[in-house]
PDB file of N, CA and C in Angstrom:
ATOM      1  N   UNK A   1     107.404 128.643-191.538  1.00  0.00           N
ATOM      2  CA  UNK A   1     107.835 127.392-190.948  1.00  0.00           C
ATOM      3  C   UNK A   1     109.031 127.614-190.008  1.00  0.00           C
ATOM      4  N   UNK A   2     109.881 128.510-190.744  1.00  0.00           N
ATOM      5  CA  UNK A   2     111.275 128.743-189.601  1.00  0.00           C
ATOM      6  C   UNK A   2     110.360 129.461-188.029  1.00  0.00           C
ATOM      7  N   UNK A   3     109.499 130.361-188.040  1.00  0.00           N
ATOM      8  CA  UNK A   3     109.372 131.310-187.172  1.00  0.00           C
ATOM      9  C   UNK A   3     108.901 130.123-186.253  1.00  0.00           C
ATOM     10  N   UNK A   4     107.915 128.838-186.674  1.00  0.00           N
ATOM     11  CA  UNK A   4     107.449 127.940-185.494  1.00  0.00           C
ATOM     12  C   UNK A   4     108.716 127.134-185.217  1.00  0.00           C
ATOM     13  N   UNK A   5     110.081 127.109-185.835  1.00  0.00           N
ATOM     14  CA  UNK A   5     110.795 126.110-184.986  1.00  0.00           C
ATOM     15  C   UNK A   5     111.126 126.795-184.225  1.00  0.00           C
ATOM     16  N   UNK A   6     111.630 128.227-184.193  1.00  0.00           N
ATOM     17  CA  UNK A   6     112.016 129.227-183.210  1.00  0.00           C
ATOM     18  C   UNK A   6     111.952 129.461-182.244  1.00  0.00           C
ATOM     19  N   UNK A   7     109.999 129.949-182.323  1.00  0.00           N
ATOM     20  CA  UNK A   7     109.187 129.775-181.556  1.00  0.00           C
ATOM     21  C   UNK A   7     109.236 128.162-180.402  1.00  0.00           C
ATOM     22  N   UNK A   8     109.459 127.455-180.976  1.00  0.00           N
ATOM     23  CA  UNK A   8     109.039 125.661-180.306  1.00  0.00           C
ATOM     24  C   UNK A   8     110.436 125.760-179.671  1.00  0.00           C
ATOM     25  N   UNK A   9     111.381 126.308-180.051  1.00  0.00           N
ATOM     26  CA  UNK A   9     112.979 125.945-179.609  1.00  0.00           C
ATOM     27  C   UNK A   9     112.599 126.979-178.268  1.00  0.00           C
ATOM     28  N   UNK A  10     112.412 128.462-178.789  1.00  0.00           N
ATOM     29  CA  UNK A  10     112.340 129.264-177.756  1.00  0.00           C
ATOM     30  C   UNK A  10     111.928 128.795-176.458  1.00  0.00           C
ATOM     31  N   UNK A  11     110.639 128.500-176.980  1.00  0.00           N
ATOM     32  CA  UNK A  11     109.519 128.319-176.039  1.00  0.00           C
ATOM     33  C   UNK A  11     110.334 126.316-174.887  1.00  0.00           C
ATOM     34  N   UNK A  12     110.676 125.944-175.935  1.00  0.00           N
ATOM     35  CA  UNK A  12     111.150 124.640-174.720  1.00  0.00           C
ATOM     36  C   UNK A  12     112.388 125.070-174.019  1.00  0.00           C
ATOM     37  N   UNK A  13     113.484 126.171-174.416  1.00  0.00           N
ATOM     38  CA  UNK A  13     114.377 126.886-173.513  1.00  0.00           C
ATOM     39  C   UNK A  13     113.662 127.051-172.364  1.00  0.00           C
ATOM     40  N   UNK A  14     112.397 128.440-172.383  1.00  0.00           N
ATOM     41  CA  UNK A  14     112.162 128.433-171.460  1.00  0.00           C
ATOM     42  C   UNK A  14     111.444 127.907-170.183  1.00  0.00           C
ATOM     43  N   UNK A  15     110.380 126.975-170.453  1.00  0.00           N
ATOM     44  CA  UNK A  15     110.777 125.519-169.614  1.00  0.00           C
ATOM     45  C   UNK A  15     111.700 125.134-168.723  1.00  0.00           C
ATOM     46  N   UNK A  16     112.743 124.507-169.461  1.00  0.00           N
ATOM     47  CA  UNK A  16     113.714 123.992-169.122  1.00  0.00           C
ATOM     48  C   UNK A  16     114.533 125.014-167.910  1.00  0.00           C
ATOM     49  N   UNK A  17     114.372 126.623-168.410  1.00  0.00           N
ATOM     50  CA  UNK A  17     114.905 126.903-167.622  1.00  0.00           C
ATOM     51  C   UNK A  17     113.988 127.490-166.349  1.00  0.00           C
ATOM     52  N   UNK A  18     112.509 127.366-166.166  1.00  0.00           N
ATOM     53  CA  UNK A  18     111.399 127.705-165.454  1.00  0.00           C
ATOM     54  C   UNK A  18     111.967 126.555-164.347  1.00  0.00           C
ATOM     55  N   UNK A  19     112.005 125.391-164.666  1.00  0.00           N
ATOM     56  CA  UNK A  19     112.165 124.139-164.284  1.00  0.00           C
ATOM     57  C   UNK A  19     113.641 123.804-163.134  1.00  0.00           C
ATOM     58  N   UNK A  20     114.363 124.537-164.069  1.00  0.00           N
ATOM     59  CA  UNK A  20     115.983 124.270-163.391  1.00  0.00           C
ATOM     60  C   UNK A  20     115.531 125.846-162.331  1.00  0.00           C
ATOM     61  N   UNK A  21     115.272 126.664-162.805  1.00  0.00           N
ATOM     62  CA  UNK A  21     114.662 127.787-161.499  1.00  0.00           C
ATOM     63  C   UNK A  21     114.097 127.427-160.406  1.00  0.00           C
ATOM     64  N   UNK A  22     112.951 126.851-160.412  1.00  0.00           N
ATOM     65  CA  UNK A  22     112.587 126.234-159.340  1.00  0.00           C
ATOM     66  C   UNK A  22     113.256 125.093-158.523  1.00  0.00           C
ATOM     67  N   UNK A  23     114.114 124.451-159.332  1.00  0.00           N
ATOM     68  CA  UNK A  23     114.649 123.361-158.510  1.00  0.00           C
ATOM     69  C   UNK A  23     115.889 124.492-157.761  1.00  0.00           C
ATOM     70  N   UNK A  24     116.485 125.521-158.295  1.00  0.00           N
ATOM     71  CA  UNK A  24     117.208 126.070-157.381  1.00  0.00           C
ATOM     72  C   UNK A  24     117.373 126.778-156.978  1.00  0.00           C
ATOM     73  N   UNK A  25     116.245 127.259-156.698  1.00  0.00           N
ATOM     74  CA  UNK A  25     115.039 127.958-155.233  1.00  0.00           C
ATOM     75  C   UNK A  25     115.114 127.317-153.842  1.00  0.00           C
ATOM     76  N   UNK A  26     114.488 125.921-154.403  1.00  0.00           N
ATOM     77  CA  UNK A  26     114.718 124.908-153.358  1.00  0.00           C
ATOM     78  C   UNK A  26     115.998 124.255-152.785  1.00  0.00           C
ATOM     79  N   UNK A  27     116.922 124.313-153.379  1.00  0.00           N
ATOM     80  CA  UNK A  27     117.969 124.076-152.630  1.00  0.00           C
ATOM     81  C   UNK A  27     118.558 125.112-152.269  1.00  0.00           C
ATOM     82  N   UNK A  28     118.820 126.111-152.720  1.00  0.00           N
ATOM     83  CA  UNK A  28     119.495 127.360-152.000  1.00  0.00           C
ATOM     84  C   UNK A  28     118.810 127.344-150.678  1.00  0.00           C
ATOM     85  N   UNK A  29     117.421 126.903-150.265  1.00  0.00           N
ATOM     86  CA  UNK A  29     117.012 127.441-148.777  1.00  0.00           C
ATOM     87  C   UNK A  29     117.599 126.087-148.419  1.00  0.00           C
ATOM     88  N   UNK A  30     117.947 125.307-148.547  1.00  0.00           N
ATOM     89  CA  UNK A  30     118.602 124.105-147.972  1.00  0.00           C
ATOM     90  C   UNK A  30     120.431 124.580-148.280  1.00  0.00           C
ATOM     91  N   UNK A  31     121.319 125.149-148.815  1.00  0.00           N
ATOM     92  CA  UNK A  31     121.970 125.612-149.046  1.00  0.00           C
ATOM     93  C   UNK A  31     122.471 126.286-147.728  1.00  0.00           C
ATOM     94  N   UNK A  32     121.679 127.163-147.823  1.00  0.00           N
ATOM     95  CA  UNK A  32     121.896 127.787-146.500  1.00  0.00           C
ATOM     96  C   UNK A  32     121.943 127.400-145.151  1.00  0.00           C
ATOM     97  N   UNK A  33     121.501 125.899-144.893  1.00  0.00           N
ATOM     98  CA  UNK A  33     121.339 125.334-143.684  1.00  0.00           C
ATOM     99  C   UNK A  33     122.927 124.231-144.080  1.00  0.00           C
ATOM    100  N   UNK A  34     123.268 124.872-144.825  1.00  0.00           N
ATOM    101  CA  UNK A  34     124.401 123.714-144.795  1.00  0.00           C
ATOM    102  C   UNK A  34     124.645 122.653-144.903  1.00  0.00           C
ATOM    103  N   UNK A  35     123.545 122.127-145.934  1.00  0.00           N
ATOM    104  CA  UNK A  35     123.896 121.019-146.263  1.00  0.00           C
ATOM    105  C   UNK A  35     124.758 121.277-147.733  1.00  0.00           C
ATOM    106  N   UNK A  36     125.271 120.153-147.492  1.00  0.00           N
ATOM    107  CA  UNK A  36     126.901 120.287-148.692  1.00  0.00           C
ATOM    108  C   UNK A  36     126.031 119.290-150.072  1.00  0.00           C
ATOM    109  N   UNK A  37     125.321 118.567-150.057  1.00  0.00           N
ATOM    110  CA  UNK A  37     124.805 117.657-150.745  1.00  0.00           C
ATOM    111  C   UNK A  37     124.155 118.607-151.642  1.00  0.00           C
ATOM    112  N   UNK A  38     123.355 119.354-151.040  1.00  0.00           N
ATOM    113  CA  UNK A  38     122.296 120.371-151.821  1.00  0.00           C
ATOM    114  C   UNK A  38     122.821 121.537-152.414  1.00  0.00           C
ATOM    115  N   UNK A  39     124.165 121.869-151.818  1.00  0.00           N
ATOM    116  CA  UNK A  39     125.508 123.040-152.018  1.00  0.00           C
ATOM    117  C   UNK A  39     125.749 122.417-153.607  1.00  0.00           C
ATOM    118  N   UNK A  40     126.645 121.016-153.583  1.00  0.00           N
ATOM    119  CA  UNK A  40     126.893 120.169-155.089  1.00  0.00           C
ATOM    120  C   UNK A  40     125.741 120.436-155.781  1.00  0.00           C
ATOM    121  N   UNK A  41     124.558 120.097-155.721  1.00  0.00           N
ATOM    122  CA  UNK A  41     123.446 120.238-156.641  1.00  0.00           C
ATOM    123  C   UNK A  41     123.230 121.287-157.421  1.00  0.00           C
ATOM    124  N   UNK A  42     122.886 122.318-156.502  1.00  0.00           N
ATOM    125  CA  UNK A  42     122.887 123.498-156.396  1.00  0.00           C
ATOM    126  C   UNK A  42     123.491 124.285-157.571  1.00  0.00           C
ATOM    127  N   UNK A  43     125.012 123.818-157.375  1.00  0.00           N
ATOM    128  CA  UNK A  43     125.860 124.080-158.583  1.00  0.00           C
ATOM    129  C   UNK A  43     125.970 123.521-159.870  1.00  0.00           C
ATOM    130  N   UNK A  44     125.325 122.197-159.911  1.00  0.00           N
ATOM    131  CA  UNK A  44     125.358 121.376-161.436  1.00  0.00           C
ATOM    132  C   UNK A  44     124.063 122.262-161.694  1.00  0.00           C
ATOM    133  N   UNK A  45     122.595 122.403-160.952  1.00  0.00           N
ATOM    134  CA  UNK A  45     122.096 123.042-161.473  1.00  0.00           C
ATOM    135  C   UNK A  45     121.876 124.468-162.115  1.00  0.00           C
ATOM    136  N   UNK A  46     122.896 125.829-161.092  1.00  0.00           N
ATOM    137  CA  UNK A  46     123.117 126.377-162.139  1.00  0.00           C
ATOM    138  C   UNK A  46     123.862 126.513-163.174  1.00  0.00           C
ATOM    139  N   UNK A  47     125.039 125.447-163.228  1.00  0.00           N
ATOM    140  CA  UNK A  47     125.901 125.175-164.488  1.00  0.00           C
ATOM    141  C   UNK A  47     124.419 124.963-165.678  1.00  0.00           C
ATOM    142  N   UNK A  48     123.589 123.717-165.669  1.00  0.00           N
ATOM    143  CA  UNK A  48     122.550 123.971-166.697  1.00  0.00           C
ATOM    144  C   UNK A  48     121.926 124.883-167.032  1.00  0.00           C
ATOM    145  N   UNK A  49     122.053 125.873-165.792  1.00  0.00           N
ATOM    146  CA  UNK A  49     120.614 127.036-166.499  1.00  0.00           C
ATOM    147  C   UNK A  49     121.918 128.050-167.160  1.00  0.00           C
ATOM    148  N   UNK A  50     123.116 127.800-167.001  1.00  0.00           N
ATOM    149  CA  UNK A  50     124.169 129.018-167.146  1.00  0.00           C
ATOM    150  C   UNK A  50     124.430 128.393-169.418  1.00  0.00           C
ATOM    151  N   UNK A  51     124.470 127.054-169.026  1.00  0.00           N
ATOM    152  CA  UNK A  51     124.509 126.234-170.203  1.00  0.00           C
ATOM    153  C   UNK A  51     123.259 126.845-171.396  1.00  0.00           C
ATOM    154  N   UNK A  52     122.188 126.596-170.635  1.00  0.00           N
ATOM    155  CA  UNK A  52     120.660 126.729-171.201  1.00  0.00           C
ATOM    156  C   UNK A  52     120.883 128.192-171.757  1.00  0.00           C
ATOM    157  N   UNK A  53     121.235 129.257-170.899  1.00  0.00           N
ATOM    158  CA  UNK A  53     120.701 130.901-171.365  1.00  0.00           C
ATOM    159  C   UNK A  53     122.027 130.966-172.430  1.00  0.00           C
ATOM    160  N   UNK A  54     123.377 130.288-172.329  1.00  0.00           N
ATOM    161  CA  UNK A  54     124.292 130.554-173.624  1.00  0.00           C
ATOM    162  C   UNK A  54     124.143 130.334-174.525  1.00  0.00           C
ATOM    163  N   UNK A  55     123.132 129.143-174.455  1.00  0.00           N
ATOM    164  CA  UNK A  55     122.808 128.419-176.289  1.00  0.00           C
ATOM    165  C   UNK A  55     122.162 129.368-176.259  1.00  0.00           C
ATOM    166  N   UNK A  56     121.188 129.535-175.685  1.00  0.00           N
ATOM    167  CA  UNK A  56     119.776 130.828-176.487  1.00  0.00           C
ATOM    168  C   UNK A  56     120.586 132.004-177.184  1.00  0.00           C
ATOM    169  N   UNK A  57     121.548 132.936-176.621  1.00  0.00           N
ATOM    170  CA  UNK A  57     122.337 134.014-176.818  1.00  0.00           C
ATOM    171  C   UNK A  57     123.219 133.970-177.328  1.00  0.00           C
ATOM    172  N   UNK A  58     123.965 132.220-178.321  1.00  0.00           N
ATOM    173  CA  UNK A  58     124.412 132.149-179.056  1.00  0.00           C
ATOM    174  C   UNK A  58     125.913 131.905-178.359  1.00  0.00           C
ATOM    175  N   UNK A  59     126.117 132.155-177.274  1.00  0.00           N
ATOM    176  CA  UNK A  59     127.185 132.080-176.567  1.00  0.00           C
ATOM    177  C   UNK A  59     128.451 130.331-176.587  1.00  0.00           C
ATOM    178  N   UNK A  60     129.470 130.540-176.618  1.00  0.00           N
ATOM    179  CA  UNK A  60     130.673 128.967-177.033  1.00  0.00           C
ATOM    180  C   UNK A  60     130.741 128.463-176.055  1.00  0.00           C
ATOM    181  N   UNK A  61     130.980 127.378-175.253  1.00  0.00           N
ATOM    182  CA  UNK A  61     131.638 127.315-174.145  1.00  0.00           C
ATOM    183  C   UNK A  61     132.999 128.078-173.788  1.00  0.00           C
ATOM    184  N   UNK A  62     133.283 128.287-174.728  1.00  0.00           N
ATOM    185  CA  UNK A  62     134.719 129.092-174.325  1.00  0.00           C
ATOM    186  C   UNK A  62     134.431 130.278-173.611  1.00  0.00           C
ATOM    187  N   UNK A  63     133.299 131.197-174.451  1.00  0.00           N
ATOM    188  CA  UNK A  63     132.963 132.342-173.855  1.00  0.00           C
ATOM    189  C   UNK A  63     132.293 132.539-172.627  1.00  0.00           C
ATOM    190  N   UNK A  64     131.811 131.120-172.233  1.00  0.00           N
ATOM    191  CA  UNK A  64     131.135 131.108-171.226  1.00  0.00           C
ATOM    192  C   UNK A  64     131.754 130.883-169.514  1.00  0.00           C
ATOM    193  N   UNK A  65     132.816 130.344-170.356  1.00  0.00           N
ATOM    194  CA  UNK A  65     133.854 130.306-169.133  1.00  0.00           C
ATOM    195  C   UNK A  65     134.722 131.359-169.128  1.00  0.00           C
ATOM    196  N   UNK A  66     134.493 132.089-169.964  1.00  0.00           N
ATOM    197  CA  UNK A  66     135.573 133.665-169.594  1.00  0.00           C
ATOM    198  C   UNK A  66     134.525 134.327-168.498  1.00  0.00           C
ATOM    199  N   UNK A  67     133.369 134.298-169.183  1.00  0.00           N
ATOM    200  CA  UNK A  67     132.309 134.909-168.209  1.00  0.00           C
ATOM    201  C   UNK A  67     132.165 134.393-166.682  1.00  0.00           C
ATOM    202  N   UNK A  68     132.710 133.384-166.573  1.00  0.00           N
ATOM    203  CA  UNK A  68     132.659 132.303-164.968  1.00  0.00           C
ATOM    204  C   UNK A  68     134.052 132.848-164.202  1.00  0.00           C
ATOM    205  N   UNK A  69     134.855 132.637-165.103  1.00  0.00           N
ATOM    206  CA  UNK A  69     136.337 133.491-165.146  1.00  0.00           C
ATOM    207  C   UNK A  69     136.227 134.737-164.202  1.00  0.00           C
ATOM    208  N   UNK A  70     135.373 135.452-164.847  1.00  0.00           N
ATOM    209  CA  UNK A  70     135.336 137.256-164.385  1.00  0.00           C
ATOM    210  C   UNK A  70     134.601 137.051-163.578  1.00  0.00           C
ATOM    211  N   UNK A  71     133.379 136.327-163.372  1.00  0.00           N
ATOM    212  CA  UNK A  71     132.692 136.474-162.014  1.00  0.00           C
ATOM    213  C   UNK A  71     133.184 136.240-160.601  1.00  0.00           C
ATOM    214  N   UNK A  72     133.958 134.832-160.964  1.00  0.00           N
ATOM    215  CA  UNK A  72     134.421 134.892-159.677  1.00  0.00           C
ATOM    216  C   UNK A  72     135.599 135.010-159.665  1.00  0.00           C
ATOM    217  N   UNK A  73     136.750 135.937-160.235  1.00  0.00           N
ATOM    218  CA  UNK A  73     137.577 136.889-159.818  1.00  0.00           C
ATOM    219  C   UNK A  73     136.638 138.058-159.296  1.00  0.00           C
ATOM    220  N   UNK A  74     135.768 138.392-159.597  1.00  0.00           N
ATOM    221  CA  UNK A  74     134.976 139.601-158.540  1.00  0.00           C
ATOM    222  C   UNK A  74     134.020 139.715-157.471  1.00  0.00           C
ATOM    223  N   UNK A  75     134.236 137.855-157.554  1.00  0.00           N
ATOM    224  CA  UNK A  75     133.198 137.284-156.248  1.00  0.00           C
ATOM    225  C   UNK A  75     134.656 137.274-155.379  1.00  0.00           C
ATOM    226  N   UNK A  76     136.135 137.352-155.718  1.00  0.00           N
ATOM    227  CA  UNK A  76     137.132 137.308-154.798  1.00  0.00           C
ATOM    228  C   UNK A  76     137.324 135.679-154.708  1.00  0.00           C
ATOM    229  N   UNK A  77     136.829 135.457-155.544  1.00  0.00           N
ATOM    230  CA  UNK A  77     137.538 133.485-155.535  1.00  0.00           C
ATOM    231  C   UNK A  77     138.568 132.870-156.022  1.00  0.00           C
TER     232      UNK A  77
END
């Protein structure tokens, strides 16, 4: 019984994040043309998929923002 909630949890993660993938596919090529509207989006949407892959990996919000932390000190931001 545990292995099918797992499974059902797993399996609607990845969805969710198939879903938030494709939506920001599509705005990154709009991204690039500069629109600022689709730039904002863009970013709430990968905040969810960044949200989505921490629960799976067990990850806090705390830890997740150390990880945002280090990226973009090495993106130079």
């Amino acid at each position: 019984m545990m292995f099918l909630f797992f499974l059902s949890t797993t399996l609607n993660f990845i969805f969710k994040l198939a879903k938030l993938s494709k939506n920001a596919h599509g705005l990154a090529k709009q991204y690039k043309q500069k629109d600022l509207e689709a730039q904002e989006e863009l970013k709430e949407v990968e905040g969810k998929i960044d949200k989505i892959v921490a629960e799976l990996y067990g990850i806090t919000d705390e830890e997740l923002e150390e990880v945002r932390k280090t990226l973009r000190g090495l993106k130079g931001e």
